[in-house]
C-alpha atoms as a PDB file:
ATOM      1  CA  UNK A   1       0.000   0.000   0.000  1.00  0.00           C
ATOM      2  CA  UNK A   2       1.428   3.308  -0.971  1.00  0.00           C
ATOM      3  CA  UNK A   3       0.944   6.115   2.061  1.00  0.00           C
ATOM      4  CA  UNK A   4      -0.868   8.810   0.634  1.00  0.00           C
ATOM      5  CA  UNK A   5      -0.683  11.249   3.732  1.00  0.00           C
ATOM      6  CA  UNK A   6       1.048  11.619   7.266  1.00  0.00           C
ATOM      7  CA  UNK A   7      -0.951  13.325  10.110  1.00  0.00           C
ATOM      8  CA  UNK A   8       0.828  14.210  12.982  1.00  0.00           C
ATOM      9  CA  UNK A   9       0.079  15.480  16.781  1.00  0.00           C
ATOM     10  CA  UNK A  10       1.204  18.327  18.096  1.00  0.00           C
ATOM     11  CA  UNK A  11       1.929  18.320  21.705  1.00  0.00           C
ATOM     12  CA  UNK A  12       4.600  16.059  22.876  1.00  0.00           C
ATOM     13  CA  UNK A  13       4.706  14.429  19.162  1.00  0.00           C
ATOM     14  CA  UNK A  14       6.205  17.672  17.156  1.00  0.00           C
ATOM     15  CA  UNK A  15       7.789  19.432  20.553  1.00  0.00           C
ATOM     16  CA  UNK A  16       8.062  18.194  23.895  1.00  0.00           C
ATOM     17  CA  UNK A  17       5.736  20.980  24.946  1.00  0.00           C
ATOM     18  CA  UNK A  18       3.851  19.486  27.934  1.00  0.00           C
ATOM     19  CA  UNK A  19       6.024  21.373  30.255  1.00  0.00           C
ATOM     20  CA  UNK A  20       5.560  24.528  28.820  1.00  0.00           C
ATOM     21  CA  UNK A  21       1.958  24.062  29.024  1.00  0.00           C
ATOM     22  CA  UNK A  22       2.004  23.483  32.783  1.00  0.00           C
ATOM     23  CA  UNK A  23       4.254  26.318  33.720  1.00  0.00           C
ATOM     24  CA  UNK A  24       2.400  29.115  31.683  1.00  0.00           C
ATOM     25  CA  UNK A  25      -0.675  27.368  33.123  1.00  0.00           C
ATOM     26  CA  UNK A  26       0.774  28.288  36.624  1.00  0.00           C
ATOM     27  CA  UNK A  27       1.530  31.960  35.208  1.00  0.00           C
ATOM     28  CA  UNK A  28      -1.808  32.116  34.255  1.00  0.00           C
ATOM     29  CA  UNK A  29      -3.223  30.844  37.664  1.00  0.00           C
ATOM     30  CA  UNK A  30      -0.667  33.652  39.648  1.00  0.00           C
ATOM     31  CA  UNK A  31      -1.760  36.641  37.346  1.00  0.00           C
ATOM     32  CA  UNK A  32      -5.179  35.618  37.817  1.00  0.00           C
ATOM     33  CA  UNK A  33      -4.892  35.511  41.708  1.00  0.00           C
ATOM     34  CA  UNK A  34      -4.950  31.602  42.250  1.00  0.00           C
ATOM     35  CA  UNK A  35      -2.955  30.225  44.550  1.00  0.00           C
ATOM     36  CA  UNK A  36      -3.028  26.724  42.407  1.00  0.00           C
ATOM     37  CA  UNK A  37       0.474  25.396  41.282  1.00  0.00           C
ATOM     38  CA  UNK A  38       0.598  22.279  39.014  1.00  0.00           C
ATOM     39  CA  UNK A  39       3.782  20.438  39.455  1.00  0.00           C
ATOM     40  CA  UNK A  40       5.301  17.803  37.751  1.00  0.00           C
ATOM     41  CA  UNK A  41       3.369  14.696  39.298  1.00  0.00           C
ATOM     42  CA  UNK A  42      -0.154  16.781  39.511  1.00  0.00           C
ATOM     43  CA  UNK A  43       0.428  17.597  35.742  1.00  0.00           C
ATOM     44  CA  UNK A  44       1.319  14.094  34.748  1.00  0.00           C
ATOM     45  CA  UNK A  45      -2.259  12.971  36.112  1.00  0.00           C
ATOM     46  CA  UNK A  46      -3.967  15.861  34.558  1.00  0.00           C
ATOM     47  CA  UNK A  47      -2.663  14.896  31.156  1.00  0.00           C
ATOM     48  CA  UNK A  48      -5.153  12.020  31.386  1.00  0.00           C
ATOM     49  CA  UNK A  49      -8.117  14.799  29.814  1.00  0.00           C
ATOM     50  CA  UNK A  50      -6.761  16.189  26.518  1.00  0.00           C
ATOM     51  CA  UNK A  51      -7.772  20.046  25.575  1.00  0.00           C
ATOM     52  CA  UNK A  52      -6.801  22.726  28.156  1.00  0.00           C
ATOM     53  CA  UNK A  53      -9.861  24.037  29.317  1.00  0.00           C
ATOM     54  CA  UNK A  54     -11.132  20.715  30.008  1.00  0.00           C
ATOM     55  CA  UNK A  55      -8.048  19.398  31.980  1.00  0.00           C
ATOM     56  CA  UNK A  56      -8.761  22.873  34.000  1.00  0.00           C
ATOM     57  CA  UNK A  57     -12.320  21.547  34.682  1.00  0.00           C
ATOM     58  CA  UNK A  58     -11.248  18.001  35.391  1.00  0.00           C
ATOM     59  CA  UNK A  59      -8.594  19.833  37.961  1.00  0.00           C
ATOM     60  CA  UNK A  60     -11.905  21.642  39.812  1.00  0.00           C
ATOM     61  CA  UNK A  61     -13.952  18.616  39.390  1.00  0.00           C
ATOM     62  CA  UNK A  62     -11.475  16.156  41.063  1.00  0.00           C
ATOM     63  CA  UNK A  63      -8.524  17.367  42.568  1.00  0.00           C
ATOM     64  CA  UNK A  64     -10.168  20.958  44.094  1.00  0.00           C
ATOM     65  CA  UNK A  65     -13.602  19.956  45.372  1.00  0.00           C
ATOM     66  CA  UNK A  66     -13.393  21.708  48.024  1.00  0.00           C
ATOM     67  CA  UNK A  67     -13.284  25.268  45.529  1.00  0.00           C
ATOM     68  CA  UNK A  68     -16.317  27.610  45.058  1.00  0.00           C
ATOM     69  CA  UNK A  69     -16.754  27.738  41.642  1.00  0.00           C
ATOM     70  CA  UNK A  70     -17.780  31.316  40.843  1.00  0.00           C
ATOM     71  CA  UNK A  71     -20.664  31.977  38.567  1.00  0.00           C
ATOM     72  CA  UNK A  72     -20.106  31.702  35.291  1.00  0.00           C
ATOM     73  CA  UNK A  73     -17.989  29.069  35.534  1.00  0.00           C
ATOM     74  CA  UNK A  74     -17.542  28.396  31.850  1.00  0.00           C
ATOM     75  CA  UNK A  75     -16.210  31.753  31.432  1.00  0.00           C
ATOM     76  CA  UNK A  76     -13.938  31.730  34.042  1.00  0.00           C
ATOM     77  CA  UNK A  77     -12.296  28.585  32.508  1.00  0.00           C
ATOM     78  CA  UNK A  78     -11.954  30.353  29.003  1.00  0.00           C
ATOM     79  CA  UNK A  79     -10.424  33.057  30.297  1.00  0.00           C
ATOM     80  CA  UNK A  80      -7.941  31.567  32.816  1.00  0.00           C
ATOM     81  CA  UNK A  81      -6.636  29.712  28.975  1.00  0.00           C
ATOM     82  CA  UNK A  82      -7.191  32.832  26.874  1.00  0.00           C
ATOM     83  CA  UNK A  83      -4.754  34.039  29.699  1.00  0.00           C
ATOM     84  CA  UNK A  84      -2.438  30.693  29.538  1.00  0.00           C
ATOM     85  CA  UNK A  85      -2.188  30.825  25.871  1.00  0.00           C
ATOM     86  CA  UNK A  86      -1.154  34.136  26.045  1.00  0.00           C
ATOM     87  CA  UNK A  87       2.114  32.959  27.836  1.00  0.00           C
ATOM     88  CA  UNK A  88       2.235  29.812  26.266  1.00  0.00           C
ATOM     89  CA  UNK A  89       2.581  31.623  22.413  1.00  0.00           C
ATOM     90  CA  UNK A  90       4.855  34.235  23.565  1.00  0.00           C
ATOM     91  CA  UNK A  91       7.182  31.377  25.436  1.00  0.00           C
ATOM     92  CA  UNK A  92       6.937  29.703  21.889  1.00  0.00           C
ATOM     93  CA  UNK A  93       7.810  32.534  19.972  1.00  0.00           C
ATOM     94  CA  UNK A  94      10.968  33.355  21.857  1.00  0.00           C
ATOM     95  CA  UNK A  95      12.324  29.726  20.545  1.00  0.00           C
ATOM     96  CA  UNK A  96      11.942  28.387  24.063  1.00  0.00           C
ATOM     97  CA  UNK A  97      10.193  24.669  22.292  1.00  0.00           C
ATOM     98  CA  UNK A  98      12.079  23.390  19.557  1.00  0.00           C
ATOM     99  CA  UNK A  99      10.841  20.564  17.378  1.00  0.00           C
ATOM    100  CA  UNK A 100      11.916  16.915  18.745  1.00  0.00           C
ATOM    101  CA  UNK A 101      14.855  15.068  16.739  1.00  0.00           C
ATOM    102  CA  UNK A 102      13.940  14.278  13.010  1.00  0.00           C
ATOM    103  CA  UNK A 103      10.310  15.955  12.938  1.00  0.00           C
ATOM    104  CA  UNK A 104      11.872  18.993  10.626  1.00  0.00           C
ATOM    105  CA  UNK A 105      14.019  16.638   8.463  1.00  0.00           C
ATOM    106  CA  UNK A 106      10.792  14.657   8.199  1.00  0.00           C
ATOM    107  CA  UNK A 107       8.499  17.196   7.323  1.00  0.00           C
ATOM    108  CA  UNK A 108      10.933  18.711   4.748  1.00  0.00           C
ATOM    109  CA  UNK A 109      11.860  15.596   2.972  1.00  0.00           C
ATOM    110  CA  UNK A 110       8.101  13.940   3.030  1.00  0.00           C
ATOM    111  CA  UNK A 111       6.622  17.050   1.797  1.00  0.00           C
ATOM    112  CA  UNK A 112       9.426  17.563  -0.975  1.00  0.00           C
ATOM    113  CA  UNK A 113       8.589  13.691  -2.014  1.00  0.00           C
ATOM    114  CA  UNK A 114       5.030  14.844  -2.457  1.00  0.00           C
ATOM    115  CA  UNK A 115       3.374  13.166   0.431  1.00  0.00           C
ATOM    116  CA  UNK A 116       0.438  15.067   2.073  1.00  0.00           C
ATOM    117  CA  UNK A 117       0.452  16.400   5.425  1.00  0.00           C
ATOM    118  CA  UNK A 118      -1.501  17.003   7.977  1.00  0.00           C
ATOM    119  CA  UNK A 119      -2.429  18.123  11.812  1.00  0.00           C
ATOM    120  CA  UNK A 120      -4.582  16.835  13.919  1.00  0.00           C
ATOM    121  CA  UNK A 121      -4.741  18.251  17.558  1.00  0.00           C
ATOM    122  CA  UNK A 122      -6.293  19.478  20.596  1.00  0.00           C
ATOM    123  CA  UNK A 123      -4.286  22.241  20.972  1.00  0.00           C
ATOM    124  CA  UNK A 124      -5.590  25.853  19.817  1.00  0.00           C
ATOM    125  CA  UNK A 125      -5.019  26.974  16.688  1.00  0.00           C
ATOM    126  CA  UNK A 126      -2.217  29.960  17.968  1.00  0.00           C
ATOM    127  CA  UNK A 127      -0.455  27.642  19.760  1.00  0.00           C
ATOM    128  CA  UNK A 128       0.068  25.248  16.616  1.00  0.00           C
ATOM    129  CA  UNK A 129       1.128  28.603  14.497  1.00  0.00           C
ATOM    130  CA  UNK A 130       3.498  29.704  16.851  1.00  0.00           C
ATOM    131  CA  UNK A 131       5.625  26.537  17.207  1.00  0.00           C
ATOM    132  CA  UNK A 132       5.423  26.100  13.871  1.00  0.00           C
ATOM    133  CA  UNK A 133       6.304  29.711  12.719  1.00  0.00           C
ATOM    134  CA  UNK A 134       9.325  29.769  14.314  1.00  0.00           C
ATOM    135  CA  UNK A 135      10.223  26.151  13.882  1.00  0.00           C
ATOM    136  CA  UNK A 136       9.352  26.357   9.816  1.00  0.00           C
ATOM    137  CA  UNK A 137       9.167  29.903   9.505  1.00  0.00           C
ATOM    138  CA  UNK A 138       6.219  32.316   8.648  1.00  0.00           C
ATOM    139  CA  UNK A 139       5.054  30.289   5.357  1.00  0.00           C
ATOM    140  CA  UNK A 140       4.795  26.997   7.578  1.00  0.00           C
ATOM    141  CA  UNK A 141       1.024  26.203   6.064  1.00  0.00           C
ATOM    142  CA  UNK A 142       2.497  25.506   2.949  1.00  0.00           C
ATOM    143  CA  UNK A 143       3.313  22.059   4.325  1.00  0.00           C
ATOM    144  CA  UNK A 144      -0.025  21.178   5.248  1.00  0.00           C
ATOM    145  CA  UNK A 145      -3.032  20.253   3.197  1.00  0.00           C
ATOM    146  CA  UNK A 146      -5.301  20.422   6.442  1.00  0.00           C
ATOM    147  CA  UNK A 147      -4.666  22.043  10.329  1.00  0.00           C
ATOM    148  CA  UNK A 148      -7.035  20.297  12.691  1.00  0.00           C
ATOM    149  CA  UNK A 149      -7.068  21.974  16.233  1.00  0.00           C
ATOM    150  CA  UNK A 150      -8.413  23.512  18.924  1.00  0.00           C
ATOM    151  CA  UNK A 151     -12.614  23.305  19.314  1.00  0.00           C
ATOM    152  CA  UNK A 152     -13.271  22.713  15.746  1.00  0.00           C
ATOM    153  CA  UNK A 153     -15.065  19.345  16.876  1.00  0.00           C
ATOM    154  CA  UNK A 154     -17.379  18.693  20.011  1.00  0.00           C
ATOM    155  CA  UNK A 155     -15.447  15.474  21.223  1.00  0.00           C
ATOM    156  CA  UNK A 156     -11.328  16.149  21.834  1.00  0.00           C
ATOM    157  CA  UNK A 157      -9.208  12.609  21.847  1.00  0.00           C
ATOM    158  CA  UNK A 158      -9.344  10.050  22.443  1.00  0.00           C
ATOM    159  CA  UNK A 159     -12.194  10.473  20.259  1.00  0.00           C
ATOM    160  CA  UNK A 160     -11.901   9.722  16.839  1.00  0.00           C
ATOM    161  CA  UNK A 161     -13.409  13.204  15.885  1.00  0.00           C
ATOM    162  CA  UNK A 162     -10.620  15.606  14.769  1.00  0.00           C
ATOM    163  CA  UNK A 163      -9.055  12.588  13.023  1.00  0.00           C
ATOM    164  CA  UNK A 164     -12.575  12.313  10.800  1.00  0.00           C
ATOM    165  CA  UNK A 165     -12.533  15.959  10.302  1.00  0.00           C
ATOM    166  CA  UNK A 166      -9.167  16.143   9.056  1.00  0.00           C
ATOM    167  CA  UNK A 167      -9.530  12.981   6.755  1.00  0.00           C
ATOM    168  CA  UNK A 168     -12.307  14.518   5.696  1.00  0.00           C
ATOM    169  CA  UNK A 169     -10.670  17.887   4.467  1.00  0.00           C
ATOM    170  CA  UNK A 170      -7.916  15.345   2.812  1.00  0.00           C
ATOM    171  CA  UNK A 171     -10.212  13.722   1.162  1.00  0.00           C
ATOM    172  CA  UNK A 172      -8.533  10.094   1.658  1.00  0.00           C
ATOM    173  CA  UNK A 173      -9.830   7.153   3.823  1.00  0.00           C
ATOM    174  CA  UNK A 174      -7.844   6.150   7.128  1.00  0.00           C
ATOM    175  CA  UNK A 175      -6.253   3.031   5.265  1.00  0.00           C
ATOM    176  CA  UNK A 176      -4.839   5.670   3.067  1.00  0.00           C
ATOM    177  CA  UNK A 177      -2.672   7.518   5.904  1.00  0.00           C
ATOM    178  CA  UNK A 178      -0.307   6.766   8.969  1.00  0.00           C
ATOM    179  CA  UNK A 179      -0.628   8.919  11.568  1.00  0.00           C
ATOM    180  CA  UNK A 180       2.122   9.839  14.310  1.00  0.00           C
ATOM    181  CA  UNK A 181       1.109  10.045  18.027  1.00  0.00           C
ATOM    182  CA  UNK A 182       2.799  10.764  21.300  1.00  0.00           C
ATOM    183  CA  UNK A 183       0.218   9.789  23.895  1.00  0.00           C
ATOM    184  CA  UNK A 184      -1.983   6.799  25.130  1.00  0.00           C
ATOM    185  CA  UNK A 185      -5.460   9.153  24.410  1.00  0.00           C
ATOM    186  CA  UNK A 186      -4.303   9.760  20.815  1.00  0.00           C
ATOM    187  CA  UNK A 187      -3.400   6.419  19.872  1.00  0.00           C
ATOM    188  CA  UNK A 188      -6.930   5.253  20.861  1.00  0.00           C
ATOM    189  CA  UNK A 189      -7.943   8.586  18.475  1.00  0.00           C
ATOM    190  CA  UNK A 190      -6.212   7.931  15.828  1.00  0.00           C
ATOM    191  CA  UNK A 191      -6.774   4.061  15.719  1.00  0.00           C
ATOM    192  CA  UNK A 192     -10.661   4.498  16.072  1.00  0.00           C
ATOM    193  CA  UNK A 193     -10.453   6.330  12.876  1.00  0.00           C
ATOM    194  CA  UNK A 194      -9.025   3.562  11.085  1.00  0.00           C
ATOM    195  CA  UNK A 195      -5.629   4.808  10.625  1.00  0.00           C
ATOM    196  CA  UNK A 196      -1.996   3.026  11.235  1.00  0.00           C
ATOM    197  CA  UNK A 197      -0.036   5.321  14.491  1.00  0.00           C
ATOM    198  CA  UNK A 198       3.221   4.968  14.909  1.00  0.00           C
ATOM    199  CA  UNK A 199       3.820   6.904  18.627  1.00  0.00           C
ATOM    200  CA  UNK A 200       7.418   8.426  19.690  1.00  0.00           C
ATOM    201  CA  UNK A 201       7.272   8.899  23.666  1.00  0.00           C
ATOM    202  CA  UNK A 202       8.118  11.124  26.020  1.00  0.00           C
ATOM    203  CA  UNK A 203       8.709  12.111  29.601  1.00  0.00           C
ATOM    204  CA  UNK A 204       4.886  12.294  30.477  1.00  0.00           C
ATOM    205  CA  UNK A 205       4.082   9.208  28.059  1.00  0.00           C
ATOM    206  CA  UNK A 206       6.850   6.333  28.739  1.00  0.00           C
ATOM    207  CA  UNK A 207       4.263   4.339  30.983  1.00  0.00           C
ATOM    208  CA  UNK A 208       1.099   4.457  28.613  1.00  0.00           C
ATOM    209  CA  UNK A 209      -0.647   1.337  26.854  1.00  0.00           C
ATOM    210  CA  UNK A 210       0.576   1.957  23.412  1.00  0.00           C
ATOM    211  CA  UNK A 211      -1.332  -1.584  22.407  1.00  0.00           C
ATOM    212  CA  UNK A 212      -2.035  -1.291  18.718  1.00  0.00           C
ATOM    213  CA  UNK A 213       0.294   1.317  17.859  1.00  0.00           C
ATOM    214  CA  UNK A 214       2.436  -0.046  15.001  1.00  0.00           C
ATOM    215  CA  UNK A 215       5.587   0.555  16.435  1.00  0.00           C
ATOM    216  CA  UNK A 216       7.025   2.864  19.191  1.00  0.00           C
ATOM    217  CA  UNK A 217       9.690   4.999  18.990  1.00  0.00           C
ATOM    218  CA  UNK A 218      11.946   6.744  21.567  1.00  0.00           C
ATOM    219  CA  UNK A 219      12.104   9.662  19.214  1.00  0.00           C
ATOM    220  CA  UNK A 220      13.027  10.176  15.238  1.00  0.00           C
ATOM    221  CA  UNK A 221      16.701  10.355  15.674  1.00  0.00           C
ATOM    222  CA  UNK A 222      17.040   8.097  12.780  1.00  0.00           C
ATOM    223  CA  UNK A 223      14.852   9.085  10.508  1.00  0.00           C
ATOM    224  CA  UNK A 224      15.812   5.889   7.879  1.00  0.00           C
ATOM    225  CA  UNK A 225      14.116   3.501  10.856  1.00  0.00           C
ATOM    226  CA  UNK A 226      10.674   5.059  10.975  1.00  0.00           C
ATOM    227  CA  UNK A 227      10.729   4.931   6.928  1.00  0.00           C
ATOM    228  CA  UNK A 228      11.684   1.353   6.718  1.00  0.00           C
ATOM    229  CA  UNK A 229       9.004   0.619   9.516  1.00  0.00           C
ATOM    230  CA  UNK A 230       6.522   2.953   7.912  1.00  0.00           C
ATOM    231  CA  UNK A 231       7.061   1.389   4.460  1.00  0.00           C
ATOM    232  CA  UNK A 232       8.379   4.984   2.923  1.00  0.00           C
ATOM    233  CA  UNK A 233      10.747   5.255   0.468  1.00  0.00           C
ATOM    234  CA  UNK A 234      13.781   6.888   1.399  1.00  0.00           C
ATOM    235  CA  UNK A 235      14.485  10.601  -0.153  1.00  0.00           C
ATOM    236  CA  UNK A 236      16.880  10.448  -3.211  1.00  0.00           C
ATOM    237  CA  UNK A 237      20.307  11.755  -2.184  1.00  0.00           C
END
């Protein structure tokens, strides 16, 4: 079968960003006058909810429930993560996150063979455009035929959602792509959709149940082992 189309994740699959995330979240929390502080451990529980507004709800809901939620509660959450991503993009843009090993070489050299890419995320929409602007440079959406993210679907992963809504704007069938994942939640996305995962892991992700994935990698190091697994042919040259 001849891949037709890579999707990839964003957070913790492109950048190891899940630690950037949780200290601009505590930023976020001081400027807004909480006294809440998410360290390592905390965060590595919270990362079982995907989308950042819901793992601040799922933080209320079951680790707080002691906290008087203020009226309006919805609003409250959007605007502790309008605050977040505020810190979060300007933390990205100062080249704070680079890429993981291999994902640039990868992206360049797929894209050049005339593979189609895509993202598919739960991460907002400025957070994908400022890793990437830096990381690619301003004319980074030239590499991608679709940019899933953010709220653009009512059920974040490990629901199969954003993966239907990007194969959708591809135009292709799961069978027809391989997708790369990072996470325990987006394998179970990804796979529900139909589509082969390959996952790299990281700090937060070593201990997950990758069953299914279709191999796991410690990272992309060597590129010519993920396109010999993933049935690519290498670039000329």
């Amino acid at each position: 079968m001849t891949i037709k189309a890579i999707i990839f994740d964003v957070d913790g699959t492109l950048a190891d960003t899940e630690n950037g995330h949780r200290k601009t979240f505590n930023k976020a929390f001081a400027e807004c006058g909480l006294d809440w502080n998410w360290d390592v451990p905390l965060y590595d529980k919270l990362l079982k909810v995907t989308g950042g507004k819901e793992r601040i709800k799922y933080f209320v809901s079951d680790f707080l429930t002691d906290f008087d939620k203020p009226d309006h509660f919805g609003d409250f959450v959007k605007h502790l993560h309008k605050v977040k991503t505020k810190h979060y993009t300007s933390m990205l843009s100062e080249g704070h996150i680079p890429l993981r090993p291999g994902i640039k070489q990868l992206i360049e050299e797929t894209h050049a063979a005339g593979i189609t890419l895509a993202i598919s995320t739960t991460t907002t929409p400025q957070n994908v455009s400022a890793l990437l602007e830096v990381a690619l440079g301003k004319d980074w959406e030239k590499y991608f035929a679709a940019n899933g993210c953010g709220d653009i679907v009512p059920h974040k992963k490990p629901a199969p959602d954003i993966y239907f809504w990007v194969l959708e704007k591809l135009g292709l069938s799961g069978a027809d792509c391989i997708a790369l994942e990072d996470s325990e939640n987006g394998l179970r996305s990804s796979l529900a959709a139909g589509i082969k995962t390959y996952v790299t892991i990281n700090h937060y992700t070593r201990g997950h149940d990758f069953t299914g994935a279709a191999r796991v990698f410690d990272d992309l190091s060597d590129l010519k082992s993920f396109y010999k697994a993933a049935g690519l042919a290498l670039p000329k040259g």
